[in-house]
N, C-alpha and C. Protein backbone atom coordinates (compact mmCIF):
# COMPACT_ATOMS: atom_id res chain seq x y z
N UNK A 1 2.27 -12.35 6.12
CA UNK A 1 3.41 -12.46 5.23
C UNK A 1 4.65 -12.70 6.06
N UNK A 2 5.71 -13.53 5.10
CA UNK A 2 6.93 -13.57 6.28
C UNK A 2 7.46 -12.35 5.98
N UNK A 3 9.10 -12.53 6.63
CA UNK A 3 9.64 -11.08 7.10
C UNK A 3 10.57 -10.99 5.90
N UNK A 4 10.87 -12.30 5.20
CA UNK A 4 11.48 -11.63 3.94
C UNK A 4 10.23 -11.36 2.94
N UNK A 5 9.24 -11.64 2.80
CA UNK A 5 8.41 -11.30 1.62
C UNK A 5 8.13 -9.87 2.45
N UNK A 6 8.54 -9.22 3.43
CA UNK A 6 8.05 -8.18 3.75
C UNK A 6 9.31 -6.87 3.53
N UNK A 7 10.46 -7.33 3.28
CA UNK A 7 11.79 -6.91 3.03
C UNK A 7 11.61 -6.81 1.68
N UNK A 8 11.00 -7.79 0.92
CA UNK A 8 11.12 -7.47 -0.66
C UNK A 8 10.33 -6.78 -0.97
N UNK A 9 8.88 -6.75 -0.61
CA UNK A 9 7.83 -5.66 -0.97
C UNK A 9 8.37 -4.15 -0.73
N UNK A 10 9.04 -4.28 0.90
CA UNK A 10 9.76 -2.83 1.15
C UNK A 10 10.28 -2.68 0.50
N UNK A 11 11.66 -3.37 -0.05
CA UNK A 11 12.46 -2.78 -1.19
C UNK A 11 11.93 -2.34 -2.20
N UNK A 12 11.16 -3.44 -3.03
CA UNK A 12 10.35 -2.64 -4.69
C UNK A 12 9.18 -1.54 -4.29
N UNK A 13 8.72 -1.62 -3.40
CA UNK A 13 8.14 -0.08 -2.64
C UNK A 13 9.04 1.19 -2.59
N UNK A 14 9.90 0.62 -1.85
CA UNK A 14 10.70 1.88 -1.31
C UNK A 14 11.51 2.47 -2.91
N UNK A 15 11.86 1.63 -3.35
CA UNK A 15 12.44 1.73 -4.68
C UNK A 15 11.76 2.46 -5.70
N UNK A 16 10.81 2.04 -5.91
CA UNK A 16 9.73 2.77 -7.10
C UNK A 16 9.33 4.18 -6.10
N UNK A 17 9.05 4.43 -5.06
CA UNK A 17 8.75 5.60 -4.20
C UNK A 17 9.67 6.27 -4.84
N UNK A 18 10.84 6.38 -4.43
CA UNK A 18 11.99 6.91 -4.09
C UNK A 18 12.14 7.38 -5.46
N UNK A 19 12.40 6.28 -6.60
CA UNK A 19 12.36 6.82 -8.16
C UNK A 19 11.43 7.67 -9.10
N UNK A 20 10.43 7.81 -8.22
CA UNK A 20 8.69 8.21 -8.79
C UNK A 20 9.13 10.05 -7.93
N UNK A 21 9.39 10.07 -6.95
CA UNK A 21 9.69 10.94 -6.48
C UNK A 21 10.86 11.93 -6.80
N UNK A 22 11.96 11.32 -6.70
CA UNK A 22 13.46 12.18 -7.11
C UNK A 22 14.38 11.48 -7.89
N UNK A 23 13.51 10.45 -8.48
CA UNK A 23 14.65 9.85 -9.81
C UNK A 23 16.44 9.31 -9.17
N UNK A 24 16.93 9.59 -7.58
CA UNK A 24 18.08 9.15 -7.54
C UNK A 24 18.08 8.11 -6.56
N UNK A 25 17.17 8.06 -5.92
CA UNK A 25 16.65 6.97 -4.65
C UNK A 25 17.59 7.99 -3.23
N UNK A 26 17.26 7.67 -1.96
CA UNK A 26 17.92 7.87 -0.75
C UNK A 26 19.00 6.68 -0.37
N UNK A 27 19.27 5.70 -0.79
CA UNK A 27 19.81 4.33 -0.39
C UNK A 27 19.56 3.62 -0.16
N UNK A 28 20.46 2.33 0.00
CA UNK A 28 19.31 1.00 -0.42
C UNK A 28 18.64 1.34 0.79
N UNK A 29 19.42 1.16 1.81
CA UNK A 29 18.65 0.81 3.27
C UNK A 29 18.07 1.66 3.71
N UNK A 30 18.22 3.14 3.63
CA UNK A 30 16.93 3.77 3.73
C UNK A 30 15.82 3.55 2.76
N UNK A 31 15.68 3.72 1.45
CA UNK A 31 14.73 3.13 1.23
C UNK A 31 14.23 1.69 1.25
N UNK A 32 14.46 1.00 1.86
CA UNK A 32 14.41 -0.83 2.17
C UNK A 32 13.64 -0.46 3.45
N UNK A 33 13.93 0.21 4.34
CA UNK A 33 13.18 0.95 5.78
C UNK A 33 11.91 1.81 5.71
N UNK A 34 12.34 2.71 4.72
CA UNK A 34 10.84 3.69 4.41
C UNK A 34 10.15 2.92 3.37
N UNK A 35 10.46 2.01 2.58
CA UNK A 35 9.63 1.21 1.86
C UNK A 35 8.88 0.40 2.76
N UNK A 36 9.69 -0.32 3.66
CA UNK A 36 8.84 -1.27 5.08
C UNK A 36 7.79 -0.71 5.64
N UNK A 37 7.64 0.26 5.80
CA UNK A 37 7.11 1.09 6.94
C UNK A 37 6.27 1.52 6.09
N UNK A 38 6.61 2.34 4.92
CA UNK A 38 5.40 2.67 4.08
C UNK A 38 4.02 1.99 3.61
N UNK A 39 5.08 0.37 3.51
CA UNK A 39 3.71 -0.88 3.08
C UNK A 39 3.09 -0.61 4.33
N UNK A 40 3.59 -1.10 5.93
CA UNK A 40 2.69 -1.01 6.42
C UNK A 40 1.77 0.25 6.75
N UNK A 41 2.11 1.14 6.77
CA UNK A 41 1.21 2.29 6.82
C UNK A 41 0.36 2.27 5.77
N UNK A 42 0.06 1.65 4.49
CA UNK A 42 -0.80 2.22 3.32
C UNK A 42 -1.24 0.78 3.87
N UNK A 43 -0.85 -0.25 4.03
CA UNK A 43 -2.03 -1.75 4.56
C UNK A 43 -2.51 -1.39 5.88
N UNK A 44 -2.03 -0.16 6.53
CA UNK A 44 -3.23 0.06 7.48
C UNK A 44 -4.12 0.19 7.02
N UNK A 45 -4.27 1.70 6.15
CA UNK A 45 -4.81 2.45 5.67
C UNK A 45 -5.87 1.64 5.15
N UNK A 46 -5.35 1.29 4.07
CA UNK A 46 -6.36 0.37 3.30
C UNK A 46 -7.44 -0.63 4.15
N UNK A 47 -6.85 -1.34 5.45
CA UNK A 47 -7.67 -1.68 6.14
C UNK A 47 -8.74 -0.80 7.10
N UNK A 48 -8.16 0.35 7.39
CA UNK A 48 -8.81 1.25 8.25
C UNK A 48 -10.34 1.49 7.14
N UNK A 49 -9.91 1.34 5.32
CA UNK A 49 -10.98 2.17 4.80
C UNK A 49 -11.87 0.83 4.28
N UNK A 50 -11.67 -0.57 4.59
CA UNK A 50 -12.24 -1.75 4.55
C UNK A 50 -11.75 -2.39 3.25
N UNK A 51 -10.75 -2.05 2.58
CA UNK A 51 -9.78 -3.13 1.62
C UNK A 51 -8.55 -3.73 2.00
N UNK A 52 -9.01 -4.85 1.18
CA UNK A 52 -7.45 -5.77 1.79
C UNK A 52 -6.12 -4.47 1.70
N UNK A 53 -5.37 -5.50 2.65
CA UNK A 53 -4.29 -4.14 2.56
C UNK A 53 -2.77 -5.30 2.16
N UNK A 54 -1.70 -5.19 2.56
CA UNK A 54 -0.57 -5.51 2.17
C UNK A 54 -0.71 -7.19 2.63
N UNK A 55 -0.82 -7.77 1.68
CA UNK A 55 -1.64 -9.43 1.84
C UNK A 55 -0.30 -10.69 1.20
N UNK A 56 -0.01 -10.35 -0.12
CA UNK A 56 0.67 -11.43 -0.07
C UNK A 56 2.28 -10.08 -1.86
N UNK A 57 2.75 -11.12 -2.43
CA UNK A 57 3.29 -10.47 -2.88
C UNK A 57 3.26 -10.66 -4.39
N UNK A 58 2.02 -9.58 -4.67
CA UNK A 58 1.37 -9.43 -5.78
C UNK A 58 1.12 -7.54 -6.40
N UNK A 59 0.46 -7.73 -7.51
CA UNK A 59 0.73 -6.01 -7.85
C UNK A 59 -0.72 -5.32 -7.08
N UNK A 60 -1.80 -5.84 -6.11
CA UNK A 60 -2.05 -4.77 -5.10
C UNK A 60 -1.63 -4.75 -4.18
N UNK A 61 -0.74 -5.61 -3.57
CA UNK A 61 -0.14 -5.12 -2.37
C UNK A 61 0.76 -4.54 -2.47
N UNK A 62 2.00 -5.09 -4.01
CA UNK A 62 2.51 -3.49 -4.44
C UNK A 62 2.31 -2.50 -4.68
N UNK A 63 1.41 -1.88 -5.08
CA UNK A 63 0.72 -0.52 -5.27
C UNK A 63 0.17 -0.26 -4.30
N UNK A 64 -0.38 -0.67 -2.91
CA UNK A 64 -1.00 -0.22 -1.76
C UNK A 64 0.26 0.28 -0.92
N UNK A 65 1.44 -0.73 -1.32
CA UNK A 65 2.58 -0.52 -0.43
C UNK A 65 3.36 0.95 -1.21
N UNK A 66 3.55 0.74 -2.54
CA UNK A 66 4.37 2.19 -3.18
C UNK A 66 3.07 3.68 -2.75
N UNK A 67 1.84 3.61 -2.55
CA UNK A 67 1.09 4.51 -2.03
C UNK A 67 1.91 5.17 -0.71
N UNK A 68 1.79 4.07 0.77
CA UNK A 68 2.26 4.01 1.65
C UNK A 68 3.84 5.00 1.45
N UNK A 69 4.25 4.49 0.77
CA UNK A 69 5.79 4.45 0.74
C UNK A 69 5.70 5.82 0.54
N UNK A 70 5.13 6.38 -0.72
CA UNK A 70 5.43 7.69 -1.73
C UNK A 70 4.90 8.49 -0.12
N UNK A 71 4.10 8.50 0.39
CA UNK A 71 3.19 9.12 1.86
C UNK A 71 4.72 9.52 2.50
N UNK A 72 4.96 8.51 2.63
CA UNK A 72 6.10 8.35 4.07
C UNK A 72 7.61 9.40 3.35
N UNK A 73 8.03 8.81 1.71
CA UNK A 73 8.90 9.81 1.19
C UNK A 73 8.74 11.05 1.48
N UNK A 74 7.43 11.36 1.10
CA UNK A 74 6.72 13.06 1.33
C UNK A 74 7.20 13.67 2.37
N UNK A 75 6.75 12.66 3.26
CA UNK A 75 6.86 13.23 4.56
C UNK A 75 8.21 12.99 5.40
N UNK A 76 9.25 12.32 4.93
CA UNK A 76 10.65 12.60 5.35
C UNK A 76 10.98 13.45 4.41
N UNK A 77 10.91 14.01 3.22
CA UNK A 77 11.47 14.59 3.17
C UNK A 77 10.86 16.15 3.46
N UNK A 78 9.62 16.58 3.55
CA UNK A 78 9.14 18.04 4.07
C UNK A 78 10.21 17.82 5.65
N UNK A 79 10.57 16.99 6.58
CA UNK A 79 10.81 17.10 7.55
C UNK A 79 12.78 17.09 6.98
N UNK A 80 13.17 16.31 7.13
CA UNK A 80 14.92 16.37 6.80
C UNK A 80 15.36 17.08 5.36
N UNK A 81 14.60 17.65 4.70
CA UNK A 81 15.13 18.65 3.82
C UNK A 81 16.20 19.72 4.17
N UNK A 82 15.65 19.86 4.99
CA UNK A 82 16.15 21.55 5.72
C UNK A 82 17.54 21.01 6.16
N UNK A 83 17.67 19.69 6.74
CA UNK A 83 18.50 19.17 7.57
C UNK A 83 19.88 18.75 6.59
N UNK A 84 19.96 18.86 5.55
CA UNK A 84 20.64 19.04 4.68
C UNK A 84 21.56 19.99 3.75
């Protein structure tokens, strides 16, 4: 995928994460970043368990990527909660 179809998946990833989670989002650009990172972590995943993973920009690579994403929310926020 290019690097903007990989910016937009992050965004509607990070976006639906972020809203599925705490209804107010973290910001664009943090979530535009933990959405990025999330696709790729859940298209590891998905490859590690032998399914396509974050492929082109369609609704399973969106939903493999908001998986990823919601993972990665979880887990910034058990960690920077406190930090707040």
């Amino acid at each position: 995928m290019s690097l903007v179809a990989w910016i937009i998946l992050g965004f509607l990833s990070g976006f639906l994460a972020s809203k599925f989670l705490n209804k107010t989002g973290e910001g664009r650009l943090l979530d535009i970043g933990l959405g990025i990172v999330g696709a790729v972590i859940g298209g590891g995943l998905a490859n590690t368990f032998a399914m396509p993973g974050v492929t082109a920009i369609d609704v399973y690579s969106l939903l493999v990527a908001v998986v990823g994403a919601v993972g990665l929310h979880v887990a910034y926020h058990a960690v920077f909660r406190g930090a707040r």
